[in-house]
PDB file of N, CA and C in Angstrom:
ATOM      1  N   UNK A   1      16.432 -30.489  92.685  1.00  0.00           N
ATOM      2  CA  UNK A   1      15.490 -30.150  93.728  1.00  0.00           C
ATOM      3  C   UNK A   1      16.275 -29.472  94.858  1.00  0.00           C
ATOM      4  N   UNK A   2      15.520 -28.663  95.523  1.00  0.00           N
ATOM      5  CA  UNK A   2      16.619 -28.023  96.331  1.00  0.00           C
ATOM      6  C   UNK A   2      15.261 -27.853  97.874  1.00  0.00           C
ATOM      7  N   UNK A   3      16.375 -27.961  98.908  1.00  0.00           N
ATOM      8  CA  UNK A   3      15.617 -27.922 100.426  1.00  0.00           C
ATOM      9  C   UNK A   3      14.572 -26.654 100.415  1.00  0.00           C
ATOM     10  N   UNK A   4      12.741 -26.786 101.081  1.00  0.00           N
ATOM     11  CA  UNK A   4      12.708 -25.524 101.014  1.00  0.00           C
ATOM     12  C   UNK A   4      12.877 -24.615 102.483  1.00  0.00           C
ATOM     13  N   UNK A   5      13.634 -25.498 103.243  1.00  0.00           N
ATOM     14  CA  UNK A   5      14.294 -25.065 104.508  1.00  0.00           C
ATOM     15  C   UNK A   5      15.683 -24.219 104.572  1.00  0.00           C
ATOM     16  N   UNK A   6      16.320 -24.906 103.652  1.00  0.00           N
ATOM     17  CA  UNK A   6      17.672 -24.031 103.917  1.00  0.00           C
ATOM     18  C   UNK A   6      18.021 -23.487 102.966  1.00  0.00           C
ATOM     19  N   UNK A   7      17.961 -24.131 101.084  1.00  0.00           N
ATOM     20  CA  UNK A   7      18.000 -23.823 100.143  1.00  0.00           C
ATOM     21  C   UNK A   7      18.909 -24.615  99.613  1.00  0.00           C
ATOM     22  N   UNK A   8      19.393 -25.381 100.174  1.00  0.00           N
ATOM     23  CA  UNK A   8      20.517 -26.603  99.805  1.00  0.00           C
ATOM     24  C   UNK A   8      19.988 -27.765  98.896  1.00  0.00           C
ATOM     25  N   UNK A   9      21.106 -27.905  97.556  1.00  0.00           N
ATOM     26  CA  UNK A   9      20.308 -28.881  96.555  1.00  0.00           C
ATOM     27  C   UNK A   9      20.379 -30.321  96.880  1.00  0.00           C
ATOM     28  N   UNK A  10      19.377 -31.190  96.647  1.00  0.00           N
ATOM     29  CA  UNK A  10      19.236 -32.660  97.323  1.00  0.00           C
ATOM     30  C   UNK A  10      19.197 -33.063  95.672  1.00  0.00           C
ATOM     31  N   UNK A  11      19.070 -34.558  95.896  1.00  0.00           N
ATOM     32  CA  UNK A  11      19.427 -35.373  94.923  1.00  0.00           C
ATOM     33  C   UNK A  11      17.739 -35.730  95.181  1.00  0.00           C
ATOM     34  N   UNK A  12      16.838 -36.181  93.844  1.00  0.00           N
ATOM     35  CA  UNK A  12      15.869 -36.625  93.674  1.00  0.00           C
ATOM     36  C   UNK A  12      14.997 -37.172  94.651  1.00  0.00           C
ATOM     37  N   UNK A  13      15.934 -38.025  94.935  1.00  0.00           N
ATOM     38  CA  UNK A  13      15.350 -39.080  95.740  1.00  0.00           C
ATOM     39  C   UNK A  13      15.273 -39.199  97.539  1.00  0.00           C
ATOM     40  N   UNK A  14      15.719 -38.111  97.690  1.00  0.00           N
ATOM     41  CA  UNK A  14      15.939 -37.170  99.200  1.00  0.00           C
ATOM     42  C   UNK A  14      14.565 -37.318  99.670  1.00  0.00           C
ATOM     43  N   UNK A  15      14.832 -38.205 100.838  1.00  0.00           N
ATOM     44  CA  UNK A  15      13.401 -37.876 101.770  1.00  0.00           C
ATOM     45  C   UNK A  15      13.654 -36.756 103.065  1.00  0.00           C
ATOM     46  N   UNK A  16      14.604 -35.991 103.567  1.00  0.00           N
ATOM     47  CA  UNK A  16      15.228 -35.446 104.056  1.00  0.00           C
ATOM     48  C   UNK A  16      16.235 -34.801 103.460  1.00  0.00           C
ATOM     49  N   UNK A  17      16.179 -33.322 104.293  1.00  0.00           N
ATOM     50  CA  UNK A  17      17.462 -32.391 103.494  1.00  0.00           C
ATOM     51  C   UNK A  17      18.975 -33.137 104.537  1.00  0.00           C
ATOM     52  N   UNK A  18      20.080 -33.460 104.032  1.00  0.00           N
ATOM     53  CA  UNK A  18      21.365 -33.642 104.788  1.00  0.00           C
ATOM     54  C   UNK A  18      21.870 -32.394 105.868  1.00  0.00           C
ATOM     55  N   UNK A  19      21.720 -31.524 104.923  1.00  0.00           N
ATOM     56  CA  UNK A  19      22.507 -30.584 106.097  1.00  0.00           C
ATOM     57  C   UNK A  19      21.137 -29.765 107.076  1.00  0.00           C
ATOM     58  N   UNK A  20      19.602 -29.328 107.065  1.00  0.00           N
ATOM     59  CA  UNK A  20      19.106 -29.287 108.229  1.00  0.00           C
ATOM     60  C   UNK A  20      17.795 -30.084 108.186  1.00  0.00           C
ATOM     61  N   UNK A  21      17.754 -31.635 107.794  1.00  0.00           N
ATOM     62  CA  UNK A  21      16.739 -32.932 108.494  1.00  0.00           C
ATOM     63  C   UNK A  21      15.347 -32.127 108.154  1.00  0.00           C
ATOM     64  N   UNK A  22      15.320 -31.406 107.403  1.00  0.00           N
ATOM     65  CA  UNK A  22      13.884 -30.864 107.220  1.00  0.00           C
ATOM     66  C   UNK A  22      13.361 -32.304 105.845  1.00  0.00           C
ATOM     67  N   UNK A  23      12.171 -32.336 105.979  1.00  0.00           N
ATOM     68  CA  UNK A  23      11.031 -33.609 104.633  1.00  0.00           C
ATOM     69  C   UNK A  23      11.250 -32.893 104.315  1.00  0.00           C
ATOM     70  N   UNK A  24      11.007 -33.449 102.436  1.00  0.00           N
ATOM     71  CA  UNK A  24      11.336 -32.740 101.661  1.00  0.00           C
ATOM     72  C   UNK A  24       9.749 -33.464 101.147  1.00  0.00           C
ATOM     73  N   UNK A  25       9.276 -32.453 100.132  1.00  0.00           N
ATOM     74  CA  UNK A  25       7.220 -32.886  99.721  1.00  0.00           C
ATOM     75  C   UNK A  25       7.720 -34.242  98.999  1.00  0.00           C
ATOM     76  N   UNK A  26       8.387 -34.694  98.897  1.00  0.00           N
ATOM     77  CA  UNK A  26       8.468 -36.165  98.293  1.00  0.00           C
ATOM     78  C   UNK A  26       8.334 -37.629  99.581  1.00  0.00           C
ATOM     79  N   UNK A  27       7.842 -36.661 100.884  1.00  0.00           N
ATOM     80  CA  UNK A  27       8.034 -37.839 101.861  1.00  0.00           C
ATOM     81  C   UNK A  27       6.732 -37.951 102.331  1.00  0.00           C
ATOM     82  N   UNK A  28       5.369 -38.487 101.449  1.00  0.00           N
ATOM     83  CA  UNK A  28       4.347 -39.040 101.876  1.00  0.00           C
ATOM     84  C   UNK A  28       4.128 -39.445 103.504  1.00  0.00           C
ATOM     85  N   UNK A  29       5.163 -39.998 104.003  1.00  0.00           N
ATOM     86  CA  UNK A  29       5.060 -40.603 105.422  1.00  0.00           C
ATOM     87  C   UNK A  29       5.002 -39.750 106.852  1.00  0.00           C
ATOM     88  N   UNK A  30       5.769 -38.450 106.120  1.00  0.00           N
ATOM     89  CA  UNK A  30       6.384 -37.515 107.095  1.00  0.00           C
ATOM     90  C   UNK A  30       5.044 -36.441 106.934  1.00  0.00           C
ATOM     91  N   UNK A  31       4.216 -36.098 108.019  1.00  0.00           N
ATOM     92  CA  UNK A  31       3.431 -35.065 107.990  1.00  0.00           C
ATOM     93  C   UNK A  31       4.162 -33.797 108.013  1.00  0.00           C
ATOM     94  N   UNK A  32       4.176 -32.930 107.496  1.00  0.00           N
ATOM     95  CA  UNK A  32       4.694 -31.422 107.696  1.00  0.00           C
ATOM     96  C   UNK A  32       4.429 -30.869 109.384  1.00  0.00           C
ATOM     97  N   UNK A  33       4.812 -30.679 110.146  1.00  0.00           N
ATOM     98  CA  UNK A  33       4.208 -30.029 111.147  1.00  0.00           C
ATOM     99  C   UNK A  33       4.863 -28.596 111.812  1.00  0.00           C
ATOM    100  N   UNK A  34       3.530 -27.747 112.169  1.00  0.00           N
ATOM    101  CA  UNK A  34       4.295 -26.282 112.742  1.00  0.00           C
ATOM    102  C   UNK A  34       3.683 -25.791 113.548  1.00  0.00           C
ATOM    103  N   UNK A  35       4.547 -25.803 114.719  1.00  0.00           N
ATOM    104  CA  UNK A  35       4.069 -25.642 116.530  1.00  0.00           C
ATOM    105  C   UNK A  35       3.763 -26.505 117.144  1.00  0.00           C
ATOM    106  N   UNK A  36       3.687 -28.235 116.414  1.00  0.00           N
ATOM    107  CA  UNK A  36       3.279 -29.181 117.009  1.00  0.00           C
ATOM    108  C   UNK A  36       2.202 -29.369 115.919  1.00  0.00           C
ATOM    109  N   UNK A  37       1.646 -29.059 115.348  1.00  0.00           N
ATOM    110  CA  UNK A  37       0.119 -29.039 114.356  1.00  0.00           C
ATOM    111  C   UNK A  37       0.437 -29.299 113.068  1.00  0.00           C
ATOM    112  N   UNK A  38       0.008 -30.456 112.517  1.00  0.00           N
ATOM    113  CA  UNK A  38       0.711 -31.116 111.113  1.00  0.00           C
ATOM    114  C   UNK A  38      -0.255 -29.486 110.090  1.00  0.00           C
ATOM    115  N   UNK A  39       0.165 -29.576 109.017  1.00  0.00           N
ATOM    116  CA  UNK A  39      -0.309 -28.665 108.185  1.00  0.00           C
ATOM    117  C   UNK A  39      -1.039 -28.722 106.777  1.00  0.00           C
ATOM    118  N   UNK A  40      -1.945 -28.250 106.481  1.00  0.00           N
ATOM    119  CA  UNK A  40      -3.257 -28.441 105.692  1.00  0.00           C
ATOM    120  C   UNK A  40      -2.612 -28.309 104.343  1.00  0.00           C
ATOM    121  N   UNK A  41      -3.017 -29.363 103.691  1.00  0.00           N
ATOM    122  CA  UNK A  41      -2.529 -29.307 102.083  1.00  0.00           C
ATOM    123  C   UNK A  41      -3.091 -27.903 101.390  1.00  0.00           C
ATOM    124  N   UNK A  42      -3.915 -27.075 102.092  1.00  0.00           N
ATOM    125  CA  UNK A  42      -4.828 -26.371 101.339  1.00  0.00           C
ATOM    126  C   UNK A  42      -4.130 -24.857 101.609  1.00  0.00           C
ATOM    127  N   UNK A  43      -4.145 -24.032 100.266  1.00  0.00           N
ATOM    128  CA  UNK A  43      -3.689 -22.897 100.388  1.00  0.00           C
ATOM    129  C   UNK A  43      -4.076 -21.437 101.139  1.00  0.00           C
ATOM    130  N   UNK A  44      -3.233 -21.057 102.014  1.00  0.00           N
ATOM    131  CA  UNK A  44      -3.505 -20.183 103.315  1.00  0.00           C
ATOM    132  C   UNK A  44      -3.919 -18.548 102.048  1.00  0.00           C
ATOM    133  N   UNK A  45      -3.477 -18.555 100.857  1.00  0.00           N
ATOM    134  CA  UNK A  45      -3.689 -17.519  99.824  1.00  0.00           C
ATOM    135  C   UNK A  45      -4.909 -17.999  99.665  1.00  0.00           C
ATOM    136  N   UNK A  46      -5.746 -18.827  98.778  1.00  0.00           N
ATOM    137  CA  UNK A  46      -6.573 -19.064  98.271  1.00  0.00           C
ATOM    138  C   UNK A  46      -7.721 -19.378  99.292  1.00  0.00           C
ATOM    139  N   UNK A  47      -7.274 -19.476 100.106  1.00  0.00           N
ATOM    140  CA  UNK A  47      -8.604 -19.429 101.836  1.00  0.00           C
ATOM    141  C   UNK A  47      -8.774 -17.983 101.591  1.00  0.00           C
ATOM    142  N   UNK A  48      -8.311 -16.953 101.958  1.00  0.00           N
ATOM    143  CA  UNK A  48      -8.029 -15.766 102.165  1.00  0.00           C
ATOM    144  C   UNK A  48      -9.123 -14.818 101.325  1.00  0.00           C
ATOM    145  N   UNK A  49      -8.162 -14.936 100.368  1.00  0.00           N
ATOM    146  CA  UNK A  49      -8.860 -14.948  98.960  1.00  0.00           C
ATOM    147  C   UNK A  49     -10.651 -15.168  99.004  1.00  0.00           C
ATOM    148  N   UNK A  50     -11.118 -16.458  98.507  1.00  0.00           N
ATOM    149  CA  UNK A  50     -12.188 -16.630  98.872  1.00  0.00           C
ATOM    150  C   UNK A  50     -13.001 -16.194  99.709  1.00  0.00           C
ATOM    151  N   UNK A  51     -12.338 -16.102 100.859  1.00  0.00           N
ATOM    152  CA  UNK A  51     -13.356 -15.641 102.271  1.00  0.00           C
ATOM    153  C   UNK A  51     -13.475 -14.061 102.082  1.00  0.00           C
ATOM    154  N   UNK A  52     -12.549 -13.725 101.649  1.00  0.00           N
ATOM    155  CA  UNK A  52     -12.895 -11.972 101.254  1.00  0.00           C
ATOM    156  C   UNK A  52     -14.043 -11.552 100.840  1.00  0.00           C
ATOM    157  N   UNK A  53     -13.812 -12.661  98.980  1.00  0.00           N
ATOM    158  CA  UNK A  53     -14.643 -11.987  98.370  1.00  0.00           C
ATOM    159  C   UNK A  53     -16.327 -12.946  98.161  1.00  0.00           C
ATOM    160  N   UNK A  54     -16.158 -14.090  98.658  1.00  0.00           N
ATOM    161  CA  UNK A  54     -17.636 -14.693  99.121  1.00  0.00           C
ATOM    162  C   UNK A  54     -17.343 -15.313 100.071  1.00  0.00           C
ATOM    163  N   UNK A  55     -17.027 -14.659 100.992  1.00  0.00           N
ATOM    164  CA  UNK A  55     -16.902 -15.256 102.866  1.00  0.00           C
ATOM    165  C   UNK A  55     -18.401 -15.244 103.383  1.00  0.00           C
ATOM    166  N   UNK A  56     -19.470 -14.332 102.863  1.00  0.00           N
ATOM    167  CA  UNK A  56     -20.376 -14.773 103.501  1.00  0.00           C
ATOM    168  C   UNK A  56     -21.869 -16.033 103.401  1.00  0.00           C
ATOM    169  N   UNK A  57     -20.962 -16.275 102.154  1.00  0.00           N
ATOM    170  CA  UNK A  57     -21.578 -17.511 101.743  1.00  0.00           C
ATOM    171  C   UNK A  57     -20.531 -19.376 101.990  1.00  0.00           C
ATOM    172  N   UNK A  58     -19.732 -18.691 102.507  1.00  0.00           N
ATOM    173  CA  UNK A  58     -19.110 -19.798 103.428  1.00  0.00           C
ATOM    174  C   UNK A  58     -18.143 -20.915 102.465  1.00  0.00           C
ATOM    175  N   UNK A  59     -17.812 -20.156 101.153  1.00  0.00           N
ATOM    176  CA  UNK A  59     -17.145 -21.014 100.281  1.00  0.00           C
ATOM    177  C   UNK A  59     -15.713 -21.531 101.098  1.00  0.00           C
ATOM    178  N   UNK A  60     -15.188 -20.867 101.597  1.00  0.00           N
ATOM    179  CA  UNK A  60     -13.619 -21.090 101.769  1.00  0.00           C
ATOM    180  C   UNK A  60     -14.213 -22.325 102.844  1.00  0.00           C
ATOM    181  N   UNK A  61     -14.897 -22.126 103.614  1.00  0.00           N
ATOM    182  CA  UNK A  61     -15.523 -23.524 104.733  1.00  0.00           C
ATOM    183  C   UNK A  61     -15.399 -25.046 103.852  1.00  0.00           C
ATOM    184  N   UNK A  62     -16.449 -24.544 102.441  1.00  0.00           N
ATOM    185  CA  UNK A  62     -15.993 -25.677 101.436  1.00  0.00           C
ATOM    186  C   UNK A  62     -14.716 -25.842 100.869  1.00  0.00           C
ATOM    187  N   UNK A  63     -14.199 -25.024 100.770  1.00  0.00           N
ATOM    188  CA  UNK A  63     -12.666 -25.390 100.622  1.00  0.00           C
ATOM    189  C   UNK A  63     -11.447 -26.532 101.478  1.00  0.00           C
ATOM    190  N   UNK A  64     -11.863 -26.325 102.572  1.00  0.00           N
ATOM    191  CA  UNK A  64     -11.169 -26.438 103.229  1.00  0.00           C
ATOM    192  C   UNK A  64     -11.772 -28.170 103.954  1.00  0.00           C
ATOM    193  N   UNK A  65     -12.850 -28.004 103.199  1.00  0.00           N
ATOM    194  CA  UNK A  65     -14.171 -29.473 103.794  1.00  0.00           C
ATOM    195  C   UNK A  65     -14.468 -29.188 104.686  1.00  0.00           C
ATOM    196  N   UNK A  66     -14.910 -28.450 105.681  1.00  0.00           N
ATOM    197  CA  UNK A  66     -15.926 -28.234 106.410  1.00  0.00           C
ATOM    198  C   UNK A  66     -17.136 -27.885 105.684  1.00  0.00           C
ATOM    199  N   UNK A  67     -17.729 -29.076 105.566  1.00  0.00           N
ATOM    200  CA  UNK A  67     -18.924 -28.848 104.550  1.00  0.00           C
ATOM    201  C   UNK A  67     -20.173 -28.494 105.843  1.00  0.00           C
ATOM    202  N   UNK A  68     -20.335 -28.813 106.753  1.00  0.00           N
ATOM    203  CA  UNK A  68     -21.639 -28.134 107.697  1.00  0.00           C
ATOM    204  C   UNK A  68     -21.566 -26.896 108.339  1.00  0.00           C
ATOM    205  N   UNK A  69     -20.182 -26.585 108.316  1.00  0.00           N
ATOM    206  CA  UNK A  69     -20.416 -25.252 108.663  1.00  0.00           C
ATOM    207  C   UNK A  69     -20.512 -24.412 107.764  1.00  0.00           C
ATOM    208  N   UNK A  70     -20.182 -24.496 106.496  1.00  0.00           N
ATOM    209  CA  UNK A  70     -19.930 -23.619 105.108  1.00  0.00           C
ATOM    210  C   UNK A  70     -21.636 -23.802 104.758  1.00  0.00           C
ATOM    211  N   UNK A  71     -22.267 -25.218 104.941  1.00  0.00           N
ATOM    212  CA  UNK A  71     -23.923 -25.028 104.426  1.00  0.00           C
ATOM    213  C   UNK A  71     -24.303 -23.769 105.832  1.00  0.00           C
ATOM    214  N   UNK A  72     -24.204 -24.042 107.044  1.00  0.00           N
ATOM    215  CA  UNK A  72     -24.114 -22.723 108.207  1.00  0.00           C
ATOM    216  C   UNK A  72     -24.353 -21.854 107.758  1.00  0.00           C
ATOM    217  N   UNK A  73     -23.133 -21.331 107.380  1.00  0.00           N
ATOM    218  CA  UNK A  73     -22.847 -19.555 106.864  1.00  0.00           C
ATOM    219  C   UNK A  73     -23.815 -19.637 105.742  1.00  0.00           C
ATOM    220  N   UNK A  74     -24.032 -20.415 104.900  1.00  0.00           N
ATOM    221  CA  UNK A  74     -24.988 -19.686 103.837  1.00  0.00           C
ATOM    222  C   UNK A  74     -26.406 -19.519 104.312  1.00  0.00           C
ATOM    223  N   UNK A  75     -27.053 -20.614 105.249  1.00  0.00           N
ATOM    224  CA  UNK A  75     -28.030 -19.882 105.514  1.00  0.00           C
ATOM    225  C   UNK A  75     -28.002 -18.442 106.483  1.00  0.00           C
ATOM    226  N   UNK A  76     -27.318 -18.461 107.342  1.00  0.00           N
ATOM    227  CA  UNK A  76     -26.652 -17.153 108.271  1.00  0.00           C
ATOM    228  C   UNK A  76     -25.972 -15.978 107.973  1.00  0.00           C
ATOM    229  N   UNK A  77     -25.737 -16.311 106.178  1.00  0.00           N
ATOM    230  CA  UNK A  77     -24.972 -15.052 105.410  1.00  0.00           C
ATOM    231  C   UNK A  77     -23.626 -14.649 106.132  1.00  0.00           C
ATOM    232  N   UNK A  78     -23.378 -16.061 106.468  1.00  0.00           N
ATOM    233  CA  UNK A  78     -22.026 -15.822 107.111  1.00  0.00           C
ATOM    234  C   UNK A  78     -21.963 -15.475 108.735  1.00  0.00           C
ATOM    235  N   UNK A  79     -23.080 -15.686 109.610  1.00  0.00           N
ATOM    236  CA  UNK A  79     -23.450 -14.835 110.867  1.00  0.00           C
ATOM    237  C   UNK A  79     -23.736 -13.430 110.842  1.00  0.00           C
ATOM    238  N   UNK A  80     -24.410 -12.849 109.314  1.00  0.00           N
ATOM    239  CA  UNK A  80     -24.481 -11.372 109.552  1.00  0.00           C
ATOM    240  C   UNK A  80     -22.978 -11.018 109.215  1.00  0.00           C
ATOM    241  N   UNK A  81     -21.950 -11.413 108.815  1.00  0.00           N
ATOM    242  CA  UNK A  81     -20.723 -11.087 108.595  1.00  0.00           C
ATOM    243  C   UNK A  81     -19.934 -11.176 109.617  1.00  0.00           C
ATOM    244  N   UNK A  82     -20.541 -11.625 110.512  1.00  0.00           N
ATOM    245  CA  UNK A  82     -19.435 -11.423 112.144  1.00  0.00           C
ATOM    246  C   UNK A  82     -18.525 -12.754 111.676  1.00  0.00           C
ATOM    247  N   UNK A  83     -18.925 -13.671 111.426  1.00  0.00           N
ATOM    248  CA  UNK A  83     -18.597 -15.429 111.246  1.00  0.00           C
ATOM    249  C   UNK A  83     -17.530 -14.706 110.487  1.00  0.00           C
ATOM    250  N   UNK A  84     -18.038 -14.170 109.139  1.00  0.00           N
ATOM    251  CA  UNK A  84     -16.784 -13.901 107.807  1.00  0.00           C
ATOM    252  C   UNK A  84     -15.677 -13.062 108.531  1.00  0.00           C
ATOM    253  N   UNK A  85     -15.670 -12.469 109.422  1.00  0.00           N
ATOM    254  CA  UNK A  85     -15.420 -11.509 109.481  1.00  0.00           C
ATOM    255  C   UNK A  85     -13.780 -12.336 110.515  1.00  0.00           C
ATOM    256  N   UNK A  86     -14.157 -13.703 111.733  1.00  0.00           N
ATOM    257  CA  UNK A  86     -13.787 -14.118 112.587  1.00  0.00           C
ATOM    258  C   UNK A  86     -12.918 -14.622 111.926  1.00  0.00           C
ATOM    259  N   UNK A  87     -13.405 -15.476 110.484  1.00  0.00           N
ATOM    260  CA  UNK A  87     -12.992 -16.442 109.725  1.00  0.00           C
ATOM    261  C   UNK A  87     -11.530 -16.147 109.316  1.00  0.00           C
ATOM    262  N   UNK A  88     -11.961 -14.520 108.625  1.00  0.00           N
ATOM    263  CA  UNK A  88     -10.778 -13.677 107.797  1.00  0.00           C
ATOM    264  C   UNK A  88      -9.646 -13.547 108.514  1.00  0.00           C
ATOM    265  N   UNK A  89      -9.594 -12.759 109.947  1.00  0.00           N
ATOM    266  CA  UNK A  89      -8.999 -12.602 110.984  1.00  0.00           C
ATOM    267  C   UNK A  89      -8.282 -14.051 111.183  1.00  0.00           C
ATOM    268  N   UNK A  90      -8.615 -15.555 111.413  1.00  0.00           N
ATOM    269  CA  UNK A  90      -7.979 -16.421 111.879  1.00  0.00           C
ATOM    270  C   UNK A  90      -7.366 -16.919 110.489  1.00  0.00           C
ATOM    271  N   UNK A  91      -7.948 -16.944 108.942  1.00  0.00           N
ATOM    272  CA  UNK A  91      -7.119 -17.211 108.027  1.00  0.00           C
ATOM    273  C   UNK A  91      -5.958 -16.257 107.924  1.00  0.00           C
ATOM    274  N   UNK A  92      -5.894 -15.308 108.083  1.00  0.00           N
ATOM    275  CA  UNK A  92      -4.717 -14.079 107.991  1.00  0.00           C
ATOM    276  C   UNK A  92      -3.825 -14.593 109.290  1.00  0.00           C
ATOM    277  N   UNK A  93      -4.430 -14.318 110.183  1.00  0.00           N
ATOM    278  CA  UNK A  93      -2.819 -14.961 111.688  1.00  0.00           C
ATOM    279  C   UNK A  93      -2.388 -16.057 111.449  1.00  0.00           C
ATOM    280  N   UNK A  94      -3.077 -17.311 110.633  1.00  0.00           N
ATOM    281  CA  UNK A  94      -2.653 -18.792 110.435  1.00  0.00           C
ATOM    282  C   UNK A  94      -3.206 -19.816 111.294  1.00  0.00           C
ATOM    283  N   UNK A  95      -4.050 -19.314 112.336  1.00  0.00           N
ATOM    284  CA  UNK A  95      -5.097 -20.275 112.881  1.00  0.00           C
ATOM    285  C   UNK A  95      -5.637 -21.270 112.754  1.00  0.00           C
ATOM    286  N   UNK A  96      -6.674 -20.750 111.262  1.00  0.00           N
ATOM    287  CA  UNK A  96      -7.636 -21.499 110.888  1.00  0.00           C
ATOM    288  C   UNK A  96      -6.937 -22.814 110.163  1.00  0.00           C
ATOM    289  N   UNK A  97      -7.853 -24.115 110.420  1.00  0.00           N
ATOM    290  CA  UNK A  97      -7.785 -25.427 110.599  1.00  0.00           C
ATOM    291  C   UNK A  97      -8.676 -25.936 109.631  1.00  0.00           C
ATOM    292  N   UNK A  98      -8.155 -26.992 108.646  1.00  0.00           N
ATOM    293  CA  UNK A  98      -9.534 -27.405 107.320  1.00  0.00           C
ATOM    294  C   UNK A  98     -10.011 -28.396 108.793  1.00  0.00           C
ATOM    295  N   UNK A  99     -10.512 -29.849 107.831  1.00  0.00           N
ATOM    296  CA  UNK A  99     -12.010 -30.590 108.308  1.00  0.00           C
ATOM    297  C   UNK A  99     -11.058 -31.561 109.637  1.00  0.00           C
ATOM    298  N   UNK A 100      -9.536 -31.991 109.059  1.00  0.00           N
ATOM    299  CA  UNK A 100      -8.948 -32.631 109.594  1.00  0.00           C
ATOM    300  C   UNK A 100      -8.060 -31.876 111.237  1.00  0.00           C
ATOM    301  N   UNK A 101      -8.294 -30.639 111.150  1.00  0.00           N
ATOM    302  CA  UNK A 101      -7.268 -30.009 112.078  1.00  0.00           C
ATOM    303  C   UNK A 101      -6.242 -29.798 111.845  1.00  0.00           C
ATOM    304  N   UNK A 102      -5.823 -29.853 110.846  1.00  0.00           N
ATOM    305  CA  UNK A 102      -4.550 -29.004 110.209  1.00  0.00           C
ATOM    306  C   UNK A 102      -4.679 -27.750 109.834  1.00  0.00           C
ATOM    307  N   UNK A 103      -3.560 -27.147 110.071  1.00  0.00           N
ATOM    308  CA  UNK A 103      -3.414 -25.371 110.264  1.00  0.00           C
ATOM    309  C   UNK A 103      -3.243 -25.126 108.878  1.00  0.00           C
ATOM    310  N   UNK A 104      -4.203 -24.084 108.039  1.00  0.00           N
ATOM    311  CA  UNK A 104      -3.984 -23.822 106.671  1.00  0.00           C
ATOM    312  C   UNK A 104      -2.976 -22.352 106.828  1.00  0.00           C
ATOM    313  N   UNK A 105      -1.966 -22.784 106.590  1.00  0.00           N
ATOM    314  CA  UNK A 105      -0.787 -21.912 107.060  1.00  0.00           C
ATOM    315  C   UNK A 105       0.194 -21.539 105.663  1.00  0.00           C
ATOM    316  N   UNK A 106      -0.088 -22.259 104.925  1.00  0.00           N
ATOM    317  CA  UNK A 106       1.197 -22.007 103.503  1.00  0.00           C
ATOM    318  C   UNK A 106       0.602 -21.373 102.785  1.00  0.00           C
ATOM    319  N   UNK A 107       1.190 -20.342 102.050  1.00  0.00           N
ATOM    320  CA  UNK A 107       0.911 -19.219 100.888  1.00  0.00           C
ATOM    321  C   UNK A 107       0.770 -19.582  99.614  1.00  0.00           C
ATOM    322  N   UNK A 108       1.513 -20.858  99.505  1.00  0.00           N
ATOM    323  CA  UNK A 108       1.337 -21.524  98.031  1.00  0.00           C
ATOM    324  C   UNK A 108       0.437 -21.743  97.554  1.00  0.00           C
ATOM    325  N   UNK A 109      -0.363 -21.519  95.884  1.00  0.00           N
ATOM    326  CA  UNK A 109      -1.185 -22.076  95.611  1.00  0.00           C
ATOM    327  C   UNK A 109      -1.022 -23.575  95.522  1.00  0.00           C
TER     328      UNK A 109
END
């Protein structure tokens, strides 16, 4: 396994990298956080994605569990597209936040 902070290899059982103290995804306890804002298990690609190509039916909202605003956009067609449109814009800068307030910020699926 190797840090995905510095690139330095850890031993299995590493809850922390040695040489720069970054969690390593094996540390349940340790929230990820960036800017102060722990970070959304949910993929900042696959938000993206979605909201593109049925943003105005508010799927990526379900993605992410905001389930009342995602039922929202479907009756609103998304606000007329302005909503999809706000949505896209804050998933692309790294803004946007699932149900809990975590920043859906990672590219990984």
């Amino acid at each position: 396994m190797y840090c995905q902070n510095c690139g330095k290899e850890l031993s299995d059982q590493a809850s922390f990298c040695p040489s720069c103290g970054h969690p390593t995804r094996n540390t349940p306890t340790v929230a990820a956080t960036r800017a102060g804002k722990a970070v959304s298990p949910h993929s900042r690609l696959a938000a993206i994605l979605i909201c593109f190509f049925v943003g105005t039916l508010g799927v990526h909202r379900f993605y992410v569990g905001k389930i009342g605003t995602g039922i929202a956009m479907i009756f609103t067609l998304g606000g007329l597209g302005i909503w999809t449109l706000v949505d896209l814009i804050m998933i692309a800068s790294g803004t946007f936040t699932d149900v809990e307030g975590r920043l859906v910020t990672d590219w990984q699926v």
